[in-house]
Protein backbone atom coordinates (compact mmCIF):
# COMPACT_ATOMS: atom_id res chain seq x y z
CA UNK A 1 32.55 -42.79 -24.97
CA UNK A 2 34.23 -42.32 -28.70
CA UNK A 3 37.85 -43.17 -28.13
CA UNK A 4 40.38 -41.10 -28.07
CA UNK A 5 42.07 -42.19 -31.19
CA UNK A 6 38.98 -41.52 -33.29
CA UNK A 7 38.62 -37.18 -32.57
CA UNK A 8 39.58 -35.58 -35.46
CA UNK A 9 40.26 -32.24 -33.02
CA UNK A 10 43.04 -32.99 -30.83
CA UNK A 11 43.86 -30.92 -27.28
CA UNK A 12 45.79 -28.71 -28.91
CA UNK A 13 43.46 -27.52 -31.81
CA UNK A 14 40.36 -27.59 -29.13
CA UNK A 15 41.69 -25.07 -26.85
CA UNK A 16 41.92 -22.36 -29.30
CA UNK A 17 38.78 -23.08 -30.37
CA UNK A 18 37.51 -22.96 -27.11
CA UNK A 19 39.91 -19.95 -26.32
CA UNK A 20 38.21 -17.65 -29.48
CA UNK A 21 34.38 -18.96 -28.32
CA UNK A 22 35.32 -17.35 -24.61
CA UNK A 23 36.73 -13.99 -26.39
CA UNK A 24 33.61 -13.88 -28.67
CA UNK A 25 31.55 -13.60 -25.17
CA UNK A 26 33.23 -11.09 -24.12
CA UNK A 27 35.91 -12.98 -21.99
CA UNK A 28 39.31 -12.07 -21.50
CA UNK A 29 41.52 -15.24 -22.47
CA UNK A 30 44.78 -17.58 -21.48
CA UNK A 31 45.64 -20.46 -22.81
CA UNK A 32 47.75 -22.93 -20.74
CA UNK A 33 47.97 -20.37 -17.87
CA UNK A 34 49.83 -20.63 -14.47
CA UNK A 35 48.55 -21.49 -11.49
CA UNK A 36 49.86 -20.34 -8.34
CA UNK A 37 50.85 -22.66 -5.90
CA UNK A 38 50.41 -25.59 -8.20
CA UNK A 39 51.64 -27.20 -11.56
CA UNK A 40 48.18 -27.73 -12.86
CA UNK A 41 47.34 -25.88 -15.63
CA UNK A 42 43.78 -25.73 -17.07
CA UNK A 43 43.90 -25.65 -21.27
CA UNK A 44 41.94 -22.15 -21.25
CA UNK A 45 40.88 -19.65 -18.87
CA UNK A 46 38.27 -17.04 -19.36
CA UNK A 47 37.84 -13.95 -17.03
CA UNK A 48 34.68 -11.64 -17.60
CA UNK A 49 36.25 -8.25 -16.82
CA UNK A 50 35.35 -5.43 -15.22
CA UNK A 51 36.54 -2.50 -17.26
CA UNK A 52 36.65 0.21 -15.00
CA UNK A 53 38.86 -1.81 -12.42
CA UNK A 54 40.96 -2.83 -15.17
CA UNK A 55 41.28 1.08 -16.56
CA UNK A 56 42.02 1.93 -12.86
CA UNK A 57 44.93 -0.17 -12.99
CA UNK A 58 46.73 0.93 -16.21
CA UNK A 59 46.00 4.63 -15.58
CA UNK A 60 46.10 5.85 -12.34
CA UNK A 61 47.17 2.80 -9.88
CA UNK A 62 49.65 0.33 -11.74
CA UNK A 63 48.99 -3.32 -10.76
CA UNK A 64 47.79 -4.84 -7.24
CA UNK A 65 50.29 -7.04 -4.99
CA UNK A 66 48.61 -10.60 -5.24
CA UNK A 67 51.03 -12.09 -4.13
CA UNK A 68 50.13 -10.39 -0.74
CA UNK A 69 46.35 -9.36 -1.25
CA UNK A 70 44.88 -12.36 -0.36
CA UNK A 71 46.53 -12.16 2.78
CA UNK A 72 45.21 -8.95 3.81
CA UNK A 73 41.74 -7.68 4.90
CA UNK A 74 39.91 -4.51 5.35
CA UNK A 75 38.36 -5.21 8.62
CA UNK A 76 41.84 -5.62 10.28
CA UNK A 77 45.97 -5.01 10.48
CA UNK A 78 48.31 -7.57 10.02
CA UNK A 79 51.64 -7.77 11.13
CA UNK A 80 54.67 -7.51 7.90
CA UNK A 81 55.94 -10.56 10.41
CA UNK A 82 52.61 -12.43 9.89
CA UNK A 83 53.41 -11.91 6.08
CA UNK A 84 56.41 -13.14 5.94
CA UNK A 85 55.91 -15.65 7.67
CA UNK A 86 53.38 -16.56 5.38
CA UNK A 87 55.05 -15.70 2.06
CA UNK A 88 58.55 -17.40 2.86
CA UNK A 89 59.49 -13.98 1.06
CA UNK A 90 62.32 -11.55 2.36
CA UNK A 91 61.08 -8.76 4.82
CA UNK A 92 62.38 -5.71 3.16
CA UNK A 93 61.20 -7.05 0.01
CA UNK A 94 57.89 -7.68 1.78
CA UNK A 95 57.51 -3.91 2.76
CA UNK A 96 59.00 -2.36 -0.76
CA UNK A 97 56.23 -4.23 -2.46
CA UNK A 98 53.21 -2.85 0.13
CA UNK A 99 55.10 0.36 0.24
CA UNK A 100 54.72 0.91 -3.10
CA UNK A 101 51.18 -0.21 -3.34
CA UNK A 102 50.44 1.86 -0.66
CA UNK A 103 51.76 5.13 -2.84
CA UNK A 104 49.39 3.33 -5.80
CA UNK A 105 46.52 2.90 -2.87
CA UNK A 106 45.65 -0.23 -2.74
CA UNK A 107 46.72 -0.70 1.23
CA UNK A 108 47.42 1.55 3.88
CA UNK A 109 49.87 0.98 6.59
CA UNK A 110 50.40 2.00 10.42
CA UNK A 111 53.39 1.66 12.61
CA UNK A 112 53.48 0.97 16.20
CA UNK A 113 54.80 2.37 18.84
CA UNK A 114 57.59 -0.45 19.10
CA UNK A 115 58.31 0.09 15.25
CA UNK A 116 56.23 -3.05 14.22
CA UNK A 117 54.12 -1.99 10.73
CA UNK A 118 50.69 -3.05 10.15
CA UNK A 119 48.84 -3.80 6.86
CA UNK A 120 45.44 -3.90 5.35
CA UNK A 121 43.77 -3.85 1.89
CA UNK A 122 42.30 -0.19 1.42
CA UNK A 123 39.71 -0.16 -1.94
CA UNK A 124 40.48 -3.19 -3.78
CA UNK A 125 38.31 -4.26 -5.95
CA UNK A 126 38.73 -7.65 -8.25
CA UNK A 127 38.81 -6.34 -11.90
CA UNK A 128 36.76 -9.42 -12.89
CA UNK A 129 33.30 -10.35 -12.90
CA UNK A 130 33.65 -14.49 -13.46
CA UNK A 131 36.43 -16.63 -13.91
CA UNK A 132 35.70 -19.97 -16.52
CA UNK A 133 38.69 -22.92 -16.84
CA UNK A 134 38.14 -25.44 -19.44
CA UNK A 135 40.39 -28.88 -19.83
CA UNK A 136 40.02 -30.21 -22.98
CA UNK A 137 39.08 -34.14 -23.02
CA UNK A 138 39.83 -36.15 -25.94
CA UNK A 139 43.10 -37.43 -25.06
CA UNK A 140 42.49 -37.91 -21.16
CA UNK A 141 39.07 -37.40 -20.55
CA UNK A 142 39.37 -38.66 -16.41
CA UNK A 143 42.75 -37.00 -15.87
CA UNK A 144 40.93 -33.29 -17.79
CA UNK A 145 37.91 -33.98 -15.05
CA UNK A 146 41.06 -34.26 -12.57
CA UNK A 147 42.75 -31.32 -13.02
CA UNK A 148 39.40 -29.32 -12.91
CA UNK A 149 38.16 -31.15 -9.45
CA UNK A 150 41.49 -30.33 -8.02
CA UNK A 151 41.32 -26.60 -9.27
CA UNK A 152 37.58 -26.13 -7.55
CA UNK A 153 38.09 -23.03 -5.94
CA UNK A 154 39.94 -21.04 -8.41
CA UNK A 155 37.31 -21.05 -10.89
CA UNK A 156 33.47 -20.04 -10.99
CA UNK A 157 32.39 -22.50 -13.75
CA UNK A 158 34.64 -25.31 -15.16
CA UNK A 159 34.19 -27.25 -18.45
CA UNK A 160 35.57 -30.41 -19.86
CA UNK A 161 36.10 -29.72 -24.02
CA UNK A 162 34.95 -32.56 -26.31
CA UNK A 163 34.83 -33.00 -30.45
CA UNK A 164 32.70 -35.80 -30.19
CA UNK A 165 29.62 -36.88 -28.33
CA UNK A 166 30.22 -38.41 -24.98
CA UNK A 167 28.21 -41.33 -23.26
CA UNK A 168 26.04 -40.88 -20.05
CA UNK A 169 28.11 -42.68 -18.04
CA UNK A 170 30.51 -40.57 -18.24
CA UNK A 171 28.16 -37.16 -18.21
CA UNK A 172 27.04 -38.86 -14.81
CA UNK A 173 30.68 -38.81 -13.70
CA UNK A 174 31.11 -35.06 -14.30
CA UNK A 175 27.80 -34.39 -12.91
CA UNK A 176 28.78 -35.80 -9.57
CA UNK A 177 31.95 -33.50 -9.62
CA UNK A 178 29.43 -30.69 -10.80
CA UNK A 179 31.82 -30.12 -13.78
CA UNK A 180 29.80 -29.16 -17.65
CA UNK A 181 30.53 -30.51 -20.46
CA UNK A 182 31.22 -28.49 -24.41
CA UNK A 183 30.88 -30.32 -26.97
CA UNK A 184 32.35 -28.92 -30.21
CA UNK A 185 30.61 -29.67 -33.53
CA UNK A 186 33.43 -29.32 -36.66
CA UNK A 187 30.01 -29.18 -39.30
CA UNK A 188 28.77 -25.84 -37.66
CA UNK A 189 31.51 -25.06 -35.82
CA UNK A 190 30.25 -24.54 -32.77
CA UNK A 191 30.04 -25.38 -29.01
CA UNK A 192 27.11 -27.35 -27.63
CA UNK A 193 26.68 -27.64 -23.95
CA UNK A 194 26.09 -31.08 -23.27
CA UNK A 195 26.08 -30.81 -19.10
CA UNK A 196 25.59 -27.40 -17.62
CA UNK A 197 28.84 -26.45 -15.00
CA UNK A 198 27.75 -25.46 -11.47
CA UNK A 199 29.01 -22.01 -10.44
CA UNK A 200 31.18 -22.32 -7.68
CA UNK A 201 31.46 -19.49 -5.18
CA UNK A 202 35.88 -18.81 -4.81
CA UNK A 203 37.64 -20.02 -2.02
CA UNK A 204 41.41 -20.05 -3.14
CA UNK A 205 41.89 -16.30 -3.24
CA UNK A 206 45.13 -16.20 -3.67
CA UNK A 207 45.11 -18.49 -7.08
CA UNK A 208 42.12 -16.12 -8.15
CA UNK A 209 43.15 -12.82 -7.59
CA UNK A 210 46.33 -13.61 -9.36
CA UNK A 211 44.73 -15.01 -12.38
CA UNK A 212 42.22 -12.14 -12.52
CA UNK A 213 44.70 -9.07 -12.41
CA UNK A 214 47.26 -10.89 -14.92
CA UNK A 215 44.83 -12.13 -17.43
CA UNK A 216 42.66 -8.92 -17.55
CA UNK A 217 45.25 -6.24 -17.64
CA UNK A 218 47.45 -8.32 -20.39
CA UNK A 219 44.32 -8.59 -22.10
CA UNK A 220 43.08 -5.09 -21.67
CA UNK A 221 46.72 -3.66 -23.05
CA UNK A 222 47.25 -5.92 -25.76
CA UNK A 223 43.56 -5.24 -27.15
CA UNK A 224 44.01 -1.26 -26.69
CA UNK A 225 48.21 -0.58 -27.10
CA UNK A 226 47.80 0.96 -23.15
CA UNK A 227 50.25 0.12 -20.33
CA UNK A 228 51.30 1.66 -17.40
């Protein structure tokens, strides 16, 4: 592999590049984004949107609680006990956030006969269609594959960002990890794909859901001046 030392496009540089190449597909974009539940943070992240979710959200229904969706279901209740115990967070704050969602309809509650309430998710939808995070790999090319391996989960498709050509070796390594590989070409300025990325199916909900309704909305309003 080129060394380091030698890329004329450092990390910095590569992620907008990479950042405007996602938004010219069509993707909604953040670069160095947060992560719940971890101090990880991918160099971009794109998020295919689904317009109509996202329009339901600034107009009639105001943002989901994802900080409690992925706890829910719509096949059964679940205790506010169960959720805080889960969350770590303050009961009564607990039930202002559902109660309010509830009012925006995203869940519906019940109450027991003992006074216990009972949750569930009632017509969410994700307001994205695909979630992409790239780590760009010129500086630390293993620690980039890294981050991305320990993200699996939170992403659908995950790319390592090059300016330079990398060796097979290394393609080998990041087709074990099913990871693809962008390289960037300064001459035509463009993106090759050198490895194709596997599409993951998402298992960390929470991390997803959170990215999803963030990135989309602030995306959605800043593009079109509407907010709720």
């Amino acid at each position: 592999m080129q060394k380091a030392g030698d890329a004329v496009i450092k990390a910095k540089q590569l992620r907008l590049v990479a950042g405007a190449y996602l938004s010219g597909m069509g993707y909604y974009v953040e670069i160095l984004p947060e992560i719940p539940d971890t101090d990880l943070k991918p160099d971009v992240i794109g998020i295919k949107p689904k317009l109509e979710e996202v329009k339901l959200r600034l107009k009639n229904k105001g943002g989901a609680p994802t900080g409690f969706m992925y706890l829910l279901s719509e096949d059964e209740w679940i205790s506010t006990e169960s959720i805080v115990e889960k969350t770590g967070f303050d009961e009564d704050f607990v039930i202002a956030v559902l109660r309010d969602s509830e009012e925006d309809g995203w869940v519906k509650s019940k109450t027991e006969l003992e006074g216990k309430v009972f949750w569930k998710i009632y017509g969410y939808r994700l307001p994205a269609e695909e979630c992409v995070m790239m780590c760009c790999g010129p500086e630390d090319p293993l620690g980039a594959l890294d981050v991305l391996e320990r993200l699996k989960g939170c992403f659908n498709r995950g790319y390592l960002l090059f300016p330079y050509q990398v060796d097979g070796e290394f393609l080998d390594r990041c087709s074990q990890r099913e990871i693809g590989v962008l390289v960037f070409d300064e001459r035509i300025v463009s993106f090759m794909e050198a490895l194709a990325a596997k599409h993951f199916n998402i298992k960390n909900f929470k991390a997803y859901s959170s990215i999803c309704e963030k990135i989309v909305v602030d995306n959605y309003a800043f593009r079109t001046g509407e907010y709720w």
